[in-house]
PDB file of N, CA and C in Angstrom:
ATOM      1  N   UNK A   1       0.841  -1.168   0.000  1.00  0.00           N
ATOM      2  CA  UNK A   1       0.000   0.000   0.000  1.00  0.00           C
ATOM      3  C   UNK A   1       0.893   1.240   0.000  1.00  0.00           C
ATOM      4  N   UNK A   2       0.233   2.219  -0.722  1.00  0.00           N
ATOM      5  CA  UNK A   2       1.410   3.934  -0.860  1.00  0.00           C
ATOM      6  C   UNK A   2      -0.046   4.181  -0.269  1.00  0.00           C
ATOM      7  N   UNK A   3       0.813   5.685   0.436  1.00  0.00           N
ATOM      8  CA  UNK A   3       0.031   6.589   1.214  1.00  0.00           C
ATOM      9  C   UNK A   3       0.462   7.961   0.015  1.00  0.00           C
ATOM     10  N   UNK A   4      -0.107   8.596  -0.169  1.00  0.00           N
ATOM     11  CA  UNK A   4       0.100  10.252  -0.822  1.00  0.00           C
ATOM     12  C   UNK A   4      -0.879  10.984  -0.399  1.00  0.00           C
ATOM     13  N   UNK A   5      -0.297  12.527  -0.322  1.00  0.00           N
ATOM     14  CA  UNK A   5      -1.352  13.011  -0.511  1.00  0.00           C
ATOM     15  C   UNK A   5      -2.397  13.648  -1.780  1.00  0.00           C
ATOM     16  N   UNK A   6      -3.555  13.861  -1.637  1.00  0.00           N
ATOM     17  CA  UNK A   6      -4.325  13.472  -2.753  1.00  0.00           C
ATOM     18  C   UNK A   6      -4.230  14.773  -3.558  1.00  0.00           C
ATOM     19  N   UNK A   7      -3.794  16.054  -2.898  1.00  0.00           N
ATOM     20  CA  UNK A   7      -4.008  17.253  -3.480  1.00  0.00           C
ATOM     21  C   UNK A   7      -2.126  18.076  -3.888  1.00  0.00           C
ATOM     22  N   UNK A   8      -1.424  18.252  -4.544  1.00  0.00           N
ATOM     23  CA  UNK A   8      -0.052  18.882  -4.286  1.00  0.00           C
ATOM     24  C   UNK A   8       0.039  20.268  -3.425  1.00  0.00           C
ATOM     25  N   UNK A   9      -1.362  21.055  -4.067  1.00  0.00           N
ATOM     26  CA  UNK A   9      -1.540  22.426  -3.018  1.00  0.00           C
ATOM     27  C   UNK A   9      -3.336  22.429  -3.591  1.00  0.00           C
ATOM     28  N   UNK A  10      -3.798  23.833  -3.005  1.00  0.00           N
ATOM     29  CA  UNK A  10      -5.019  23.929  -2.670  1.00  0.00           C
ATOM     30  C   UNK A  10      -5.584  24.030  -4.427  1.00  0.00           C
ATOM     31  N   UNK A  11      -6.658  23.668  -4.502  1.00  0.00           N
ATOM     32  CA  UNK A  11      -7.256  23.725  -5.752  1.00  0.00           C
ATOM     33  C   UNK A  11      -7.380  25.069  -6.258  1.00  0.00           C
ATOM     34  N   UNK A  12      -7.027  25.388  -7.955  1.00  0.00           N
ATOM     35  CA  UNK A  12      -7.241  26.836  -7.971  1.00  0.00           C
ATOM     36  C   UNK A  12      -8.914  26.988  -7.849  1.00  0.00           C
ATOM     37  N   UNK A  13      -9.039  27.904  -8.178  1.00  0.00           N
ATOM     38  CA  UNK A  13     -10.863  28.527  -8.118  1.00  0.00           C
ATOM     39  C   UNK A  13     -11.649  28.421  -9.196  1.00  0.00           C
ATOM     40  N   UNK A  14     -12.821  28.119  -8.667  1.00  0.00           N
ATOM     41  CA  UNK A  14     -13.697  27.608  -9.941  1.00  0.00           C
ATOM     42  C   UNK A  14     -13.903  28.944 -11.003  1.00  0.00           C
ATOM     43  N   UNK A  15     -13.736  28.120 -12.072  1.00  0.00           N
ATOM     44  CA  UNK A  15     -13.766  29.669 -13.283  1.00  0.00           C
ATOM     45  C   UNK A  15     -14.586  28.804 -14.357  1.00  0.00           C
ATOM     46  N   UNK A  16     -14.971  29.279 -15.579  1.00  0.00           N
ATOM     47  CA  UNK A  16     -15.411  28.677 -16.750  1.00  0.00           C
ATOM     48  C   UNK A  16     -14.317  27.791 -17.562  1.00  0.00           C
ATOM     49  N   UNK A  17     -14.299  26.553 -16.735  1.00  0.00           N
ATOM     50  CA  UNK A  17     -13.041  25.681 -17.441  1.00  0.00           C
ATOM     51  C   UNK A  17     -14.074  25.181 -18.872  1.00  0.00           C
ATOM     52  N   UNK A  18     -15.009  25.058 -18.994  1.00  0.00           N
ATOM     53  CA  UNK A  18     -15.950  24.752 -20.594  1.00  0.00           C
ATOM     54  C   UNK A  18     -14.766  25.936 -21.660  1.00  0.00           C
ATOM     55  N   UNK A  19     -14.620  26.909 -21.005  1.00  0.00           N
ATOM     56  CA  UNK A  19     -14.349  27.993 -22.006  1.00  0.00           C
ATOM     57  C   UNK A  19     -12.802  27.839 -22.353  1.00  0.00           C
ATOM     58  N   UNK A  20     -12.231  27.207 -21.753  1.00  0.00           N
ATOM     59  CA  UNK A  20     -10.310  26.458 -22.017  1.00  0.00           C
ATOM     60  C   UNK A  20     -10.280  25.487 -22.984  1.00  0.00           C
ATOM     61  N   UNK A  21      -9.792  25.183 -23.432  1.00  0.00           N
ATOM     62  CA  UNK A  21      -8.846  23.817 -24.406  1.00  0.00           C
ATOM     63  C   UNK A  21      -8.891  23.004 -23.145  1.00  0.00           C
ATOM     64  N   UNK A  22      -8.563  21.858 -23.827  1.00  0.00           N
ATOM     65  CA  UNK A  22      -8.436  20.585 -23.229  1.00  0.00           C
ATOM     66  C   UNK A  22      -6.802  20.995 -22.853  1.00  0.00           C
ATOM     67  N   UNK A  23      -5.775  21.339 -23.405  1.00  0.00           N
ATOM     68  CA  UNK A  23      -4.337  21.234 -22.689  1.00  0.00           C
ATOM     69  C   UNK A  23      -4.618  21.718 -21.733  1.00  0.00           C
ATOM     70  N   UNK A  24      -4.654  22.917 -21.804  1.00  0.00           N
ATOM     71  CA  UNK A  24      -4.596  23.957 -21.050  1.00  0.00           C
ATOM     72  C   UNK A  24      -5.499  23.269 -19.278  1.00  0.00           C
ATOM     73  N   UNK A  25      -6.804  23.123 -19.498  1.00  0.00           N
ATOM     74  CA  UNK A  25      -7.358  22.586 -18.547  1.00  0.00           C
ATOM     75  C   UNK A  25      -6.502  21.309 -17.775  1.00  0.00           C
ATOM     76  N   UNK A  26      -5.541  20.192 -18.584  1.00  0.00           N
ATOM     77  CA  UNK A  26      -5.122  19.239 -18.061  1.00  0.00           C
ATOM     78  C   UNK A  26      -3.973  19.878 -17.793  1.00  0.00           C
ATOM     79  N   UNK A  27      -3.090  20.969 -18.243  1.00  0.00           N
ATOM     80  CA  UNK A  27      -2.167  21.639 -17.717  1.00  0.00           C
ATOM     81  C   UNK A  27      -2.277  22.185 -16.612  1.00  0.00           C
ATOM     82  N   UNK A  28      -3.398  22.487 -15.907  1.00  0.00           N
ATOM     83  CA  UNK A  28      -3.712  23.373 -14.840  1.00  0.00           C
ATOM     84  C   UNK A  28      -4.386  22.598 -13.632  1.00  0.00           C
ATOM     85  N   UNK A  29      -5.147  21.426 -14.328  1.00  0.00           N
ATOM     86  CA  UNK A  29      -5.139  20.707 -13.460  1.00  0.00           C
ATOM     87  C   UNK A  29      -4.493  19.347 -12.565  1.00  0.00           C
ATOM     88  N   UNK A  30      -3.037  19.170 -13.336  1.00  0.00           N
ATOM     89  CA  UNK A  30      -2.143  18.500 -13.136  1.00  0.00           C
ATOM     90  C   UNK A  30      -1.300  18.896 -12.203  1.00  0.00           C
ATOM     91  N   UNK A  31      -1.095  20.579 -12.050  1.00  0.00           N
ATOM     92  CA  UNK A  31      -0.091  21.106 -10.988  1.00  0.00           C
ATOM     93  C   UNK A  31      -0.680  20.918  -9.670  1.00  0.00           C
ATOM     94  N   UNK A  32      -2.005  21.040  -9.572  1.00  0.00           N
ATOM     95  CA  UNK A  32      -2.543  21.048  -8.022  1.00  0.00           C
ATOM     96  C   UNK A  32      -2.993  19.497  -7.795  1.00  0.00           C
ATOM     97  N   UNK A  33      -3.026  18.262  -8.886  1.00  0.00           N
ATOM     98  CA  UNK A  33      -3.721  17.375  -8.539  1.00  0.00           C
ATOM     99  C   UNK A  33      -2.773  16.245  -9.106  1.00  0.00           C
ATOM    100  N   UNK A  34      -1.399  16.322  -8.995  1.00  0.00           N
ATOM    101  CA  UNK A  34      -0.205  16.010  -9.253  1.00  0.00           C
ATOM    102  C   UNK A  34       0.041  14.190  -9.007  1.00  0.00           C
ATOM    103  N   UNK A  35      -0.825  13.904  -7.357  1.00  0.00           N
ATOM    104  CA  UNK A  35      -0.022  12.303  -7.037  1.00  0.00           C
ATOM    105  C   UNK A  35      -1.559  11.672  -7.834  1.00  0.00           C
ATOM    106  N   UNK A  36      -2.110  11.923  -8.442  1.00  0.00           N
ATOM    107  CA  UNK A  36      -3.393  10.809  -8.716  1.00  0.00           C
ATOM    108  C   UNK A  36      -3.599  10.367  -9.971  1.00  0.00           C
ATOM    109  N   UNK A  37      -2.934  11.258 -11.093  1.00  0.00           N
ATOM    110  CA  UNK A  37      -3.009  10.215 -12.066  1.00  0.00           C
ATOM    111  C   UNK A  37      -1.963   9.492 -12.920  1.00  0.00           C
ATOM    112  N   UNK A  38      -0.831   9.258 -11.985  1.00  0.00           N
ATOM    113  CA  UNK A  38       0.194   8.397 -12.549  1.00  0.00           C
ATOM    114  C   UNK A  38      -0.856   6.730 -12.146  1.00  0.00           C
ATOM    115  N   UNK A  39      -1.666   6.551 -11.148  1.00  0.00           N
ATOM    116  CA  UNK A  39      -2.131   5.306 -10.779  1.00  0.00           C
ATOM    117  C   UNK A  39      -3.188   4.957 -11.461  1.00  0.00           C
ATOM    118  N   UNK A  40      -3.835   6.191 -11.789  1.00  0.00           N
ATOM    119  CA  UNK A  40      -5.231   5.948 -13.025  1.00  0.00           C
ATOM    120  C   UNK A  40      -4.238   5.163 -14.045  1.00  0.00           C
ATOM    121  N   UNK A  41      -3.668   6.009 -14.731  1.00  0.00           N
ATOM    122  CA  UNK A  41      -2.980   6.166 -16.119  1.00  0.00           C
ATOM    123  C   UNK A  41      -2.130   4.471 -15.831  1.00  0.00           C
ATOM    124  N   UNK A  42      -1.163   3.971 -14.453  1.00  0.00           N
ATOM    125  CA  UNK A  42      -0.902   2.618 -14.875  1.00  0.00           C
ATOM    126  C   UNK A  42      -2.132   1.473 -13.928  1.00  0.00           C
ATOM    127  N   UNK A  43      -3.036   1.990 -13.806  1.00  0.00           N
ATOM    128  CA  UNK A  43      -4.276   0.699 -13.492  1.00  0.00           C
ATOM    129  C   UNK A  43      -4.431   0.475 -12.104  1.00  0.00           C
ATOM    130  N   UNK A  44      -3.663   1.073 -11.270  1.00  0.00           N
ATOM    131  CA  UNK A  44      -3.669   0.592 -10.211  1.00  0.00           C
ATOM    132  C   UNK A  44      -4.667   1.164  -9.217  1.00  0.00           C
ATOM    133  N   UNK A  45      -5.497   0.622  -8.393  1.00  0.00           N
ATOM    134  CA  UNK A  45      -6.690   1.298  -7.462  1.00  0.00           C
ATOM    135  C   UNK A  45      -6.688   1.809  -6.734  1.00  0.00           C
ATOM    136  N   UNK A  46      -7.204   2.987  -6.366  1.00  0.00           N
ATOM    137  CA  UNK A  46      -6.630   4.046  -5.507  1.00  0.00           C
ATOM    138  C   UNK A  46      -7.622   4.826  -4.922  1.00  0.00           C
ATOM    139  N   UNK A  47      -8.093   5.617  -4.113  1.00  0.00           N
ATOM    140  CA  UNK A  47      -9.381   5.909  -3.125  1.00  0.00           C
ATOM    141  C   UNK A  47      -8.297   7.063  -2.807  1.00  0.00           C
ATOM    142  N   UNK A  48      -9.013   8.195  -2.719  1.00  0.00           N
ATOM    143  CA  UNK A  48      -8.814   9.261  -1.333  1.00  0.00           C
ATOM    144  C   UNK A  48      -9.595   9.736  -1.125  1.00  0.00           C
ATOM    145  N   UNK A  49      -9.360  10.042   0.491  1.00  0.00           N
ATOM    146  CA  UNK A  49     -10.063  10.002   1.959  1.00  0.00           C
ATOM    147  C   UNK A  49      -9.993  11.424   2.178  1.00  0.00           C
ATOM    148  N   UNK A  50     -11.126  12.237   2.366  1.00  0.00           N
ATOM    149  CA  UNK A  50     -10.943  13.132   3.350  1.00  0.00           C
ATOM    150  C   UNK A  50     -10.364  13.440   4.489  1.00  0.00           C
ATOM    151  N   UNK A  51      -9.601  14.048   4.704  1.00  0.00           N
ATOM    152  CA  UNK A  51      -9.271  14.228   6.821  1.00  0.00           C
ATOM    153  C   UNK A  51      -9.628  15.459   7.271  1.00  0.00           C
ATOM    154  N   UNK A  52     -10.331  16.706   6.513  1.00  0.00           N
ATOM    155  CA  UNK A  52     -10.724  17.418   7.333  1.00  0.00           C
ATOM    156  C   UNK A  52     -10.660  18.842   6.549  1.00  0.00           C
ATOM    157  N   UNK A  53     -10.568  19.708   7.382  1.00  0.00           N
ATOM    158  CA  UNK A  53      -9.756  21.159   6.463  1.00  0.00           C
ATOM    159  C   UNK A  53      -8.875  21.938   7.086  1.00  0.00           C
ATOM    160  N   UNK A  54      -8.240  22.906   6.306  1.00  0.00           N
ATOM    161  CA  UNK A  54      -7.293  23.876   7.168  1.00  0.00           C
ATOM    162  C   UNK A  54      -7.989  24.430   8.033  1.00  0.00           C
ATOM    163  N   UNK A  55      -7.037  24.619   8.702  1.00  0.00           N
ATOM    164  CA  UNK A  55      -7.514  26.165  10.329  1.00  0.00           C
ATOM    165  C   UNK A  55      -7.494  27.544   9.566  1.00  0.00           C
ATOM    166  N   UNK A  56      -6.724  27.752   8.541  1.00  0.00           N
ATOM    167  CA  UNK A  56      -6.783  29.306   7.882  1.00  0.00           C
ATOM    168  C   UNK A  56      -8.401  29.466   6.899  1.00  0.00           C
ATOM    169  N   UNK A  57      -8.086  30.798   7.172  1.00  0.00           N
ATOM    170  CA  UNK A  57      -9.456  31.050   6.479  1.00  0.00           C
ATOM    171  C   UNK A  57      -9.924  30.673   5.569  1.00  0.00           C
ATOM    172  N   UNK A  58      -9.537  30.502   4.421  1.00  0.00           N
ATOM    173  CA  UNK A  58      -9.783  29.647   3.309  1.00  0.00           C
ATOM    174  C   UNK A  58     -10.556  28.033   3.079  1.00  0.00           C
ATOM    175  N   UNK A  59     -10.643  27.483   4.622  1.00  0.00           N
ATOM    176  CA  UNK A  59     -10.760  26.534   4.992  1.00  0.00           C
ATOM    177  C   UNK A  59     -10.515  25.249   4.031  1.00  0.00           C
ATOM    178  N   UNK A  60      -9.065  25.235   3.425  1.00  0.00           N
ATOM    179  CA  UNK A  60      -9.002  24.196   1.987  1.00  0.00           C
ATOM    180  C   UNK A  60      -9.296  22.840   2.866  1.00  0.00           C
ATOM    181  N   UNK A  61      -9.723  21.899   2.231  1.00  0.00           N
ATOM    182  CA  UNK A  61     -10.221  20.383   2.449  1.00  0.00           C
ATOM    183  C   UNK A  61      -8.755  19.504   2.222  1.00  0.00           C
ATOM    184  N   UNK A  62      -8.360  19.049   3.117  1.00  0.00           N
ATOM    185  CA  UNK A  62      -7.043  17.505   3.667  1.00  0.00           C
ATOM    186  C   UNK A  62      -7.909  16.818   3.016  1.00  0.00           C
ATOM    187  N   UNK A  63      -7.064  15.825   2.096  1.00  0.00           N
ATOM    188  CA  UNK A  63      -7.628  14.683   1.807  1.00  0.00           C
ATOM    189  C   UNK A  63      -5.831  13.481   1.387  1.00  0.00           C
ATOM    190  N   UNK A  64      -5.570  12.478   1.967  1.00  0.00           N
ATOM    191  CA  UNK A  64      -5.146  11.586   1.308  1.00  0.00           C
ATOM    192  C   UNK A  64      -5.434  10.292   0.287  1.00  0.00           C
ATOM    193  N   UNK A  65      -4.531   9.600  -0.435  1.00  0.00           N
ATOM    194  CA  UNK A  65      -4.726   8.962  -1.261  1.00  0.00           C
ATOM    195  C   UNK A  65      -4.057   7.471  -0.952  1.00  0.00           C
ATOM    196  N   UNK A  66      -4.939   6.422  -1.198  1.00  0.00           N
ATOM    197  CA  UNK A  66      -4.134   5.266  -0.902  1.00  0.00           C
ATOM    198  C   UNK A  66      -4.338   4.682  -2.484  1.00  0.00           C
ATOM    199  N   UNK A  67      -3.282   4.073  -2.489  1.00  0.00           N
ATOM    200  CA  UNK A  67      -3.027   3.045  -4.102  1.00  0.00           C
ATOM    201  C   UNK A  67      -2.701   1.933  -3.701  1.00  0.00           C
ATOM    202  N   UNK A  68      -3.355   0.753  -4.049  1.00  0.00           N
ATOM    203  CA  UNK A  68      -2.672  -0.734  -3.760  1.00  0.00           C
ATOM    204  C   UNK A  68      -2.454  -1.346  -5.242  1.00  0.00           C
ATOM    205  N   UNK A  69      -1.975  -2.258  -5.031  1.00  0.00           N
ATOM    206  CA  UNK A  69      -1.855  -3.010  -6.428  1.00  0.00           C
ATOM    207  C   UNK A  69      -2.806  -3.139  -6.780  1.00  0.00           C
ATOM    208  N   UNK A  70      -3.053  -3.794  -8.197  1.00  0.00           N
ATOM    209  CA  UNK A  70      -3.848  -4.242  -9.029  1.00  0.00           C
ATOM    210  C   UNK A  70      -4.937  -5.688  -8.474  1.00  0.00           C
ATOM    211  N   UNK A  71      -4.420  -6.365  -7.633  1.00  0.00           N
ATOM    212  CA  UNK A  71      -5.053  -7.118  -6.984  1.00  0.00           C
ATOM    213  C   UNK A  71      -5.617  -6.904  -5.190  1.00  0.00           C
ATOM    214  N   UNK A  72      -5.389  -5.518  -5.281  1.00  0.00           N
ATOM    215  CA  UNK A  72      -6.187  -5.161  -3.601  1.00  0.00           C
ATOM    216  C   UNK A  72      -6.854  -4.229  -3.733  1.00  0.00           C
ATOM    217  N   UNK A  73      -7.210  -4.225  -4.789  1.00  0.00           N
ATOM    218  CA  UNK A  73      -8.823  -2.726  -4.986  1.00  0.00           C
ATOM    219  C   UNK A  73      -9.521  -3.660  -3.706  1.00  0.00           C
ATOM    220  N   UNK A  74     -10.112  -4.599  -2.982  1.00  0.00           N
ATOM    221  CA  UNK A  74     -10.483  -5.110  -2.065  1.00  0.00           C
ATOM    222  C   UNK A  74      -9.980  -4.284  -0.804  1.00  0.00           C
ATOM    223  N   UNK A  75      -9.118  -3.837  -0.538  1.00  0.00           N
ATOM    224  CA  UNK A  75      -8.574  -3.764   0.520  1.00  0.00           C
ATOM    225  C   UNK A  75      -9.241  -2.057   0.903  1.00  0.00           C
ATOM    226  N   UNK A  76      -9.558  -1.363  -0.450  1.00  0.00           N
ATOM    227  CA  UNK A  76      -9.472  -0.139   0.125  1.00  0.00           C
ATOM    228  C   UNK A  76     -10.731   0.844   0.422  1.00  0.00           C
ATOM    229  N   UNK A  77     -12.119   0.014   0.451  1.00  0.00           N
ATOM    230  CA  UNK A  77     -12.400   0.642   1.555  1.00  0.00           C
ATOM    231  C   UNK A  77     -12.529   0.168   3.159  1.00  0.00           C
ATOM    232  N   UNK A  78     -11.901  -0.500   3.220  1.00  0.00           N
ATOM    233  CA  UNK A  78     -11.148  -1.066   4.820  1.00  0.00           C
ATOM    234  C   UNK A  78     -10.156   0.006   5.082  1.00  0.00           C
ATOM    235  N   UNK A  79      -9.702   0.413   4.200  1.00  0.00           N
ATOM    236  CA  UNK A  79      -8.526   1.118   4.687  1.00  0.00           C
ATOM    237  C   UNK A  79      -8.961   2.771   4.585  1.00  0.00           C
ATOM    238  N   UNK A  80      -9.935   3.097   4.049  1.00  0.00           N
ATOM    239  CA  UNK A  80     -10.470   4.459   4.052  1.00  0.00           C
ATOM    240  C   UNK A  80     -11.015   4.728   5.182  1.00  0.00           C
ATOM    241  N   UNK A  81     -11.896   3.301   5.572  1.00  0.00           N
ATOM    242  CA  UNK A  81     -12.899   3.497   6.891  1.00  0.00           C
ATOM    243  C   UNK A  81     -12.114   3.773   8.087  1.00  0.00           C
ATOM    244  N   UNK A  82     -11.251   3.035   8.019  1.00  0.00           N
ATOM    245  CA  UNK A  82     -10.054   3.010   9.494  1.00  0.00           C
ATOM    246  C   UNK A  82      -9.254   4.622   9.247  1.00  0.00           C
ATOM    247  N   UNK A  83      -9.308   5.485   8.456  1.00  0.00           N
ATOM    248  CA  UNK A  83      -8.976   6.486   8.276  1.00  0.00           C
ATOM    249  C   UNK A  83      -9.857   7.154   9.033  1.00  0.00           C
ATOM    250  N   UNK A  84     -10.880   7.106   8.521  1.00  0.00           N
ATOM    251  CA  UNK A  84     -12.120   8.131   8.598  1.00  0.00           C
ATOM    252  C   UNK A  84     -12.926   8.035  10.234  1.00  0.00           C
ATOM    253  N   UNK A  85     -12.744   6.642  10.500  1.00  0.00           N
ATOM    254  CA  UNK A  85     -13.312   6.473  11.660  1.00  0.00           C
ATOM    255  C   UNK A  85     -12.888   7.190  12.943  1.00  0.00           C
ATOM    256  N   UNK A  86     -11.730   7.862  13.291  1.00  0.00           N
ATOM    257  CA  UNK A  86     -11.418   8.572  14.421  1.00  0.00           C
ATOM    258  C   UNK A  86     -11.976  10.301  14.688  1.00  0.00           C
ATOM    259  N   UNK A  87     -12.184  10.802  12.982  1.00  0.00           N
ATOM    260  CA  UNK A  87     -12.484  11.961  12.541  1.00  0.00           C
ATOM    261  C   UNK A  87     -13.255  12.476  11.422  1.00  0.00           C
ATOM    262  N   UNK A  88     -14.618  11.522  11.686  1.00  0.00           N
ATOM    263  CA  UNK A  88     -15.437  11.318  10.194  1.00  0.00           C
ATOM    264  C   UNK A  88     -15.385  12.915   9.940  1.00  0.00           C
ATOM    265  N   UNK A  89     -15.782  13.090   8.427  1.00  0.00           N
ATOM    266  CA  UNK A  89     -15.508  14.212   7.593  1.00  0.00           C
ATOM    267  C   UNK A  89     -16.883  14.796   8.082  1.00  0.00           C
ATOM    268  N   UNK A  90     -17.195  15.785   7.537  1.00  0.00           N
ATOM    269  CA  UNK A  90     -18.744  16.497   7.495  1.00  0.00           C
ATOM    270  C   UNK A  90     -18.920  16.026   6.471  1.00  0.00           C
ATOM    271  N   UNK A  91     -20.218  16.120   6.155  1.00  0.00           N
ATOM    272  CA  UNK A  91     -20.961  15.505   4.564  1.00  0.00           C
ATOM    273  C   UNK A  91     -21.446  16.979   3.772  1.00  0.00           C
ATOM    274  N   UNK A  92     -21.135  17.600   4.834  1.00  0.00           N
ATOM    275  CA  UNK A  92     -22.170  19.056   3.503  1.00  0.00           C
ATOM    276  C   UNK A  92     -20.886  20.038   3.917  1.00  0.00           C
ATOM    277  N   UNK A  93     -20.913  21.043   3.256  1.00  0.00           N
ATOM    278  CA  UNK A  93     -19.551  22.313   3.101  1.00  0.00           C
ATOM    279  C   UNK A  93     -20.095  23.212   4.115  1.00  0.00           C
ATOM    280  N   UNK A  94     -19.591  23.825   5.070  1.00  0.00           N
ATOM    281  CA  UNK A  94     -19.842  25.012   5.726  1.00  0.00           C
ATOM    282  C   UNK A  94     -20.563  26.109   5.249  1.00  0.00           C
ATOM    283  N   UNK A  95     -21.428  26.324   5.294  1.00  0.00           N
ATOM    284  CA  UNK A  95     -22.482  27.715   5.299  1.00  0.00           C
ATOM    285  C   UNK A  95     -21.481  28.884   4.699  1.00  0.00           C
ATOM    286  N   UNK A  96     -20.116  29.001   5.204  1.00  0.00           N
ATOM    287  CA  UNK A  96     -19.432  30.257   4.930  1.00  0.00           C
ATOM    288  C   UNK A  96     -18.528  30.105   3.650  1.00  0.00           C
ATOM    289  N   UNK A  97     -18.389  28.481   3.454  1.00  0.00           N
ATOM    290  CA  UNK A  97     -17.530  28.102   1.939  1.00  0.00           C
ATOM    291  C   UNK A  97     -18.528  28.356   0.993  1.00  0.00           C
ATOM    292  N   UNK A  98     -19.929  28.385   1.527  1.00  0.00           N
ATOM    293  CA  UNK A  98     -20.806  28.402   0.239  1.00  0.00           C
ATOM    294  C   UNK A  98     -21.183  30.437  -0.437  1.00  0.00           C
ATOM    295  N   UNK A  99     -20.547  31.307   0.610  1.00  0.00           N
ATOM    296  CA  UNK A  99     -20.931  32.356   0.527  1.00  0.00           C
ATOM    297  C   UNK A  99     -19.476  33.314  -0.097  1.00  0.00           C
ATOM    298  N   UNK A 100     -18.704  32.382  -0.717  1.00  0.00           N
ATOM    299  CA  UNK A 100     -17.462  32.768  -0.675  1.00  0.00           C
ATOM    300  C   UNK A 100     -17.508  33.130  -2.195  1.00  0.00           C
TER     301      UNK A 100
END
């Protein structure tokens, strides 16, 4: 099992990505979302987990990534739950992320 994390830095901001090229969009979204698709791209199964958000205002969302081989896609939501279980996530966004 690899542990990564799921994000490299905070996501940029939602804009009219319809209105970009396809490079450009996978160019931009490759710098902030960097450890997740070398495991798409060679097959291997991979889940990430929420853990929470920053303390700064911005409140960006923690999330890690687990990858197992090709023969333990089984394993991983056992291994998400045992994540999640000490500090389940919220299910809906804060009232103040939505006014932002």
């Amino acid at each position: 099992m690899l542990l990564t994390p799921a994000l490299a830095r905070p996501a940029p901001a939602a804009k009219d990505w319809h209105r970009r090229g396809w490079t450009a969009n996978l160019l931009a979204n490759t710098r902030f979302s960097s450890f997740t698709p070398p495991w798409n791209l060679a097959g291997w199964p991979a889940i990430a987990v929420p853990l929470g958000a920053a303390e700064q205002a911005d409140r960006s969302p923690y999330a890690v990534q687990f990858v197992v081989p090709s023969d333990g896609e089984g394993r991983l939501p056992a291994l998400a739950a045992d994540l999640e279980r000490p500090r389940p996530w919220t299910r809906l966004a804060p009232m103040d992320a939505l006014t932002r």
